[in-house]
Protein backbone atom coordinates (compact mmCIF):
# COMPACT_ATOMS: atom_id res chain seq x y z
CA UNK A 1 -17.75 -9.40 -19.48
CA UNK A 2 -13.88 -8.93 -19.63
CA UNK A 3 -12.37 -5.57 -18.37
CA UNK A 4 -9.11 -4.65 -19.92
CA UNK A 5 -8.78 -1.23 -18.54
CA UNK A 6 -10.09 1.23 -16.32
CA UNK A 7 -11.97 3.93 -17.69
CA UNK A 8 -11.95 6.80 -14.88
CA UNK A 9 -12.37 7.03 -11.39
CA UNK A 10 -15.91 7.70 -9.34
CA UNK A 11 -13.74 10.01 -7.12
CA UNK A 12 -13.28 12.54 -10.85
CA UNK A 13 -17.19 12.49 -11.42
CA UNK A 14 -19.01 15.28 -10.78
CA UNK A 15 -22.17 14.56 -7.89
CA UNK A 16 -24.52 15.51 -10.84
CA UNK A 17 -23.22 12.38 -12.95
CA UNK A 18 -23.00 10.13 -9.99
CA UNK A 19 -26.39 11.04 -9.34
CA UNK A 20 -27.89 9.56 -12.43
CA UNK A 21 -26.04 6.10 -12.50
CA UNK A 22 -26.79 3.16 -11.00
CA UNK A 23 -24.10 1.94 -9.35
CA UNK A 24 -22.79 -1.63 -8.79
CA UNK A 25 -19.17 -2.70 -6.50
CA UNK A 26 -16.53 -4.88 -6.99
CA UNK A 27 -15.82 -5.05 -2.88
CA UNK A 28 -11.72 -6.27 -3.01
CA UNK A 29 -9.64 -6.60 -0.34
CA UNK A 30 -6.32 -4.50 -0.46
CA UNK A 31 -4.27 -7.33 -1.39
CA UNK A 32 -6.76 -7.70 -4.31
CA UNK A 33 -5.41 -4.70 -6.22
CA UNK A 34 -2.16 -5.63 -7.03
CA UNK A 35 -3.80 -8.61 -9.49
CA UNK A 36 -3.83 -8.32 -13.21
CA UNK A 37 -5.76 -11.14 -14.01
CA UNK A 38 -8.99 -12.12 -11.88
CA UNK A 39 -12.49 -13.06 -11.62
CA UNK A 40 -14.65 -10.65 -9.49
CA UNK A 41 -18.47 -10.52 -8.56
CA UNK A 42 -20.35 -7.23 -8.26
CA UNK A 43 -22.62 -6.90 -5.19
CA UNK A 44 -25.30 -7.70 -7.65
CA UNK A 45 -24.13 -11.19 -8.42
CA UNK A 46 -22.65 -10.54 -11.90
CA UNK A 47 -19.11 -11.99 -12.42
CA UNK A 48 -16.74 -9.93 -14.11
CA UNK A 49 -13.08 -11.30 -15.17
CA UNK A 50 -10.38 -8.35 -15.17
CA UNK A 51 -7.10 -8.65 -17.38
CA UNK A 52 -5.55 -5.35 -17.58
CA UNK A 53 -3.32 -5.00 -20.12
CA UNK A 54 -1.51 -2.33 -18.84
CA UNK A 55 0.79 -2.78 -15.56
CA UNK A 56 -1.27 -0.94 -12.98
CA UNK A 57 -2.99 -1.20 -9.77
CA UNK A 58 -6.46 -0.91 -8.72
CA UNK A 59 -7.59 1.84 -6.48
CA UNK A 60 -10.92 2.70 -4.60
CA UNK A 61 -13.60 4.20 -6.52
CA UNK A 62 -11.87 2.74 -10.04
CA UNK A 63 -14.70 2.39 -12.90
CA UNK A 64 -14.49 -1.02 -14.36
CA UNK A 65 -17.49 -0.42 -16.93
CA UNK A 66 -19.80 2.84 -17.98
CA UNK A 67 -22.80 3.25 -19.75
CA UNK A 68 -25.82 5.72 -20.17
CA UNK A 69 -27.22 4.47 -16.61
CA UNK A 70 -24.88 1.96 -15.20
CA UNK A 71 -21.56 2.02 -13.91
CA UNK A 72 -19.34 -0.64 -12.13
CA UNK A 73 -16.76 0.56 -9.42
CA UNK A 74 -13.67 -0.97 -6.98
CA UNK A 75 -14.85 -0.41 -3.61
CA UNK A 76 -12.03 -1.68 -1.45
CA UNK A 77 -12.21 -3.28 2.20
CA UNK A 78 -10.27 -1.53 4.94
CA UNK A 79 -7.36 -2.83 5.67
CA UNK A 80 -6.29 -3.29 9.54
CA UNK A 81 -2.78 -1.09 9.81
CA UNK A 82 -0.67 0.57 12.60
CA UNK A 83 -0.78 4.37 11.99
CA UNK A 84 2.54 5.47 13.90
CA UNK A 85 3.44 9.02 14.99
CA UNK A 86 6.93 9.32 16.11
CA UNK A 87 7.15 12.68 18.20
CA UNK A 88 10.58 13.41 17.13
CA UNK A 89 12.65 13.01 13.55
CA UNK A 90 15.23 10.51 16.00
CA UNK A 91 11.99 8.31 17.13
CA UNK A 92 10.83 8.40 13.41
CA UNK A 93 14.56 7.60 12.36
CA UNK A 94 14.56 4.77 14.72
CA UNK A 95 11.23 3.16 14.09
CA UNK A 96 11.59 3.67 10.24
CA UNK A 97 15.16 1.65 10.78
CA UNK A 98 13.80 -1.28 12.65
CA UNK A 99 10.75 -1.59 10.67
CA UNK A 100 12.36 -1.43 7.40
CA UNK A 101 14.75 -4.42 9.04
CA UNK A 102 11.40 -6.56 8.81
CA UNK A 103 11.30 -5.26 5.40
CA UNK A 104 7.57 -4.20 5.87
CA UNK A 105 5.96 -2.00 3.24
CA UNK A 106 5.43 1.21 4.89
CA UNK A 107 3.00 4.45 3.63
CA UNK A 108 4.28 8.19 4.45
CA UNK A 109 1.35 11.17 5.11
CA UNK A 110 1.74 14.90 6.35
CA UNK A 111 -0.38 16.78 8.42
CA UNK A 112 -2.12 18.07 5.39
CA UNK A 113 -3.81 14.14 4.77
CA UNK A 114 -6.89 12.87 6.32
CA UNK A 115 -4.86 11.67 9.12
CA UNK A 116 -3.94 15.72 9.94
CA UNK A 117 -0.56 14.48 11.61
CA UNK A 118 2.83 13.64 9.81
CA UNK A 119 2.51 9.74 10.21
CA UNK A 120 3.71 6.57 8.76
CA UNK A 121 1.56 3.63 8.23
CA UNK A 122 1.88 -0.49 8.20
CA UNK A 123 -0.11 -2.97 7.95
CA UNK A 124 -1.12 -4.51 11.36
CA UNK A 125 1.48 -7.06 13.10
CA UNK A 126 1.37 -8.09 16.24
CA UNK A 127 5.21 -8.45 16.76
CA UNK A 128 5.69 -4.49 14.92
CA UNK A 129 2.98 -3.57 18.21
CA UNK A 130 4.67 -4.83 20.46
CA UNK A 131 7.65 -3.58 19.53
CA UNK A 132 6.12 0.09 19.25
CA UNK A 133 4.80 -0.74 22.65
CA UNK A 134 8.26 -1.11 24.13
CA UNK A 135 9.99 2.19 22.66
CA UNK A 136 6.97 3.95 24.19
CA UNK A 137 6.13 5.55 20.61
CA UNK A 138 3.10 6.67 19.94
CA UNK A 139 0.58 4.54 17.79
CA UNK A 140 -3.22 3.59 17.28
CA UNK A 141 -4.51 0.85 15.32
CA UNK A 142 -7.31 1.34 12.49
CA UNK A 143 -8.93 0.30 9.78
CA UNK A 144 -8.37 2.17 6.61
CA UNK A 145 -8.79 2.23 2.70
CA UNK A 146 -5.41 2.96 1.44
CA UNK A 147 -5.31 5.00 -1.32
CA UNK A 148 -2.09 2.51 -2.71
CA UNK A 149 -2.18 -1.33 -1.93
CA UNK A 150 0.54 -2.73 0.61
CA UNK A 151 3.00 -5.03 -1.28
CA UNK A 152 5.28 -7.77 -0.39
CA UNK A 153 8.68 -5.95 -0.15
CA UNK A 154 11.26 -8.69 -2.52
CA UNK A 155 14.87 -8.04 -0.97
CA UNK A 156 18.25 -9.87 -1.32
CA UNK A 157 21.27 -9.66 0.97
């Protein structure tokens, strides 16, 4: 089977239609997400090759296929990131500076996300934790599902 496109997301269905479905994941990575073209396997052992034809990225709970009483869905891995909460707009100012020297991807949430503080979040590095370490700002590592894939940030100078 060949997916071209996805069809909906699991995250849209009502619990009445999700009820009647068998479902079967596609368990990616984050880094996963970004690819067009790939060859997957479903926690059932089918392999399914993806080519979307349109320039977008996976997310969690994607639909790759639908019918009366199956349906196939992205189910991605947490990733391991640094959620960082700078207490004032200079520590933010100053973290978000150095950090974007690295030129490390970086996701923005407010209080009214999951993570119920304004924060900004990386992907785990040791050398980014030990900086945050020595300017005494707060931070906790965790594992999330992002709800957009970390890229590699292309620069020139």
């Amino acid at each position: 089977m060949i997916i071209d496109s996805v069809i909906a997301n699991r995250h849209d269905l009502s619990p009445a239609e999700l009820a009647g479905l068998h479902e079967e994941k596609v368990v990616l990575p984050s880094s996963d997400l970004v690819k067009r073209v790939q060859r997957v396997t479903t926690d059932h052992g089918r392999e399914i090759g993806i080519r979307l034809t349109a320039p977008v990225d996976l997310r969690d709970g994607d639909i790759l296929f639908r019918d009366e009483a199956n349906v196939v869905v992205v189910s991605v891995l947490p990733t391991d990131v640094l959620v960082i909460a700078p207490r004032t707009i200079r520590e933010m100012g100053v973290v978000a500076h150095s950090l974007g020297n690295r030129h490390l991807q970086a996701q923005f949430f407010d209080a009214a996300s999951e993570y119920q503080a304004d924060v900004m979040v990386v992907q785990y590095d040791h050398t980014v934790e030990d900086y945050l370490q020595h300017v005494q700002v707060p931070y906790s590592r965790q594992e999330r599902v992002m709800p957009v894939p970390f890229r590699h940030a292309e620069h020139t100078h």
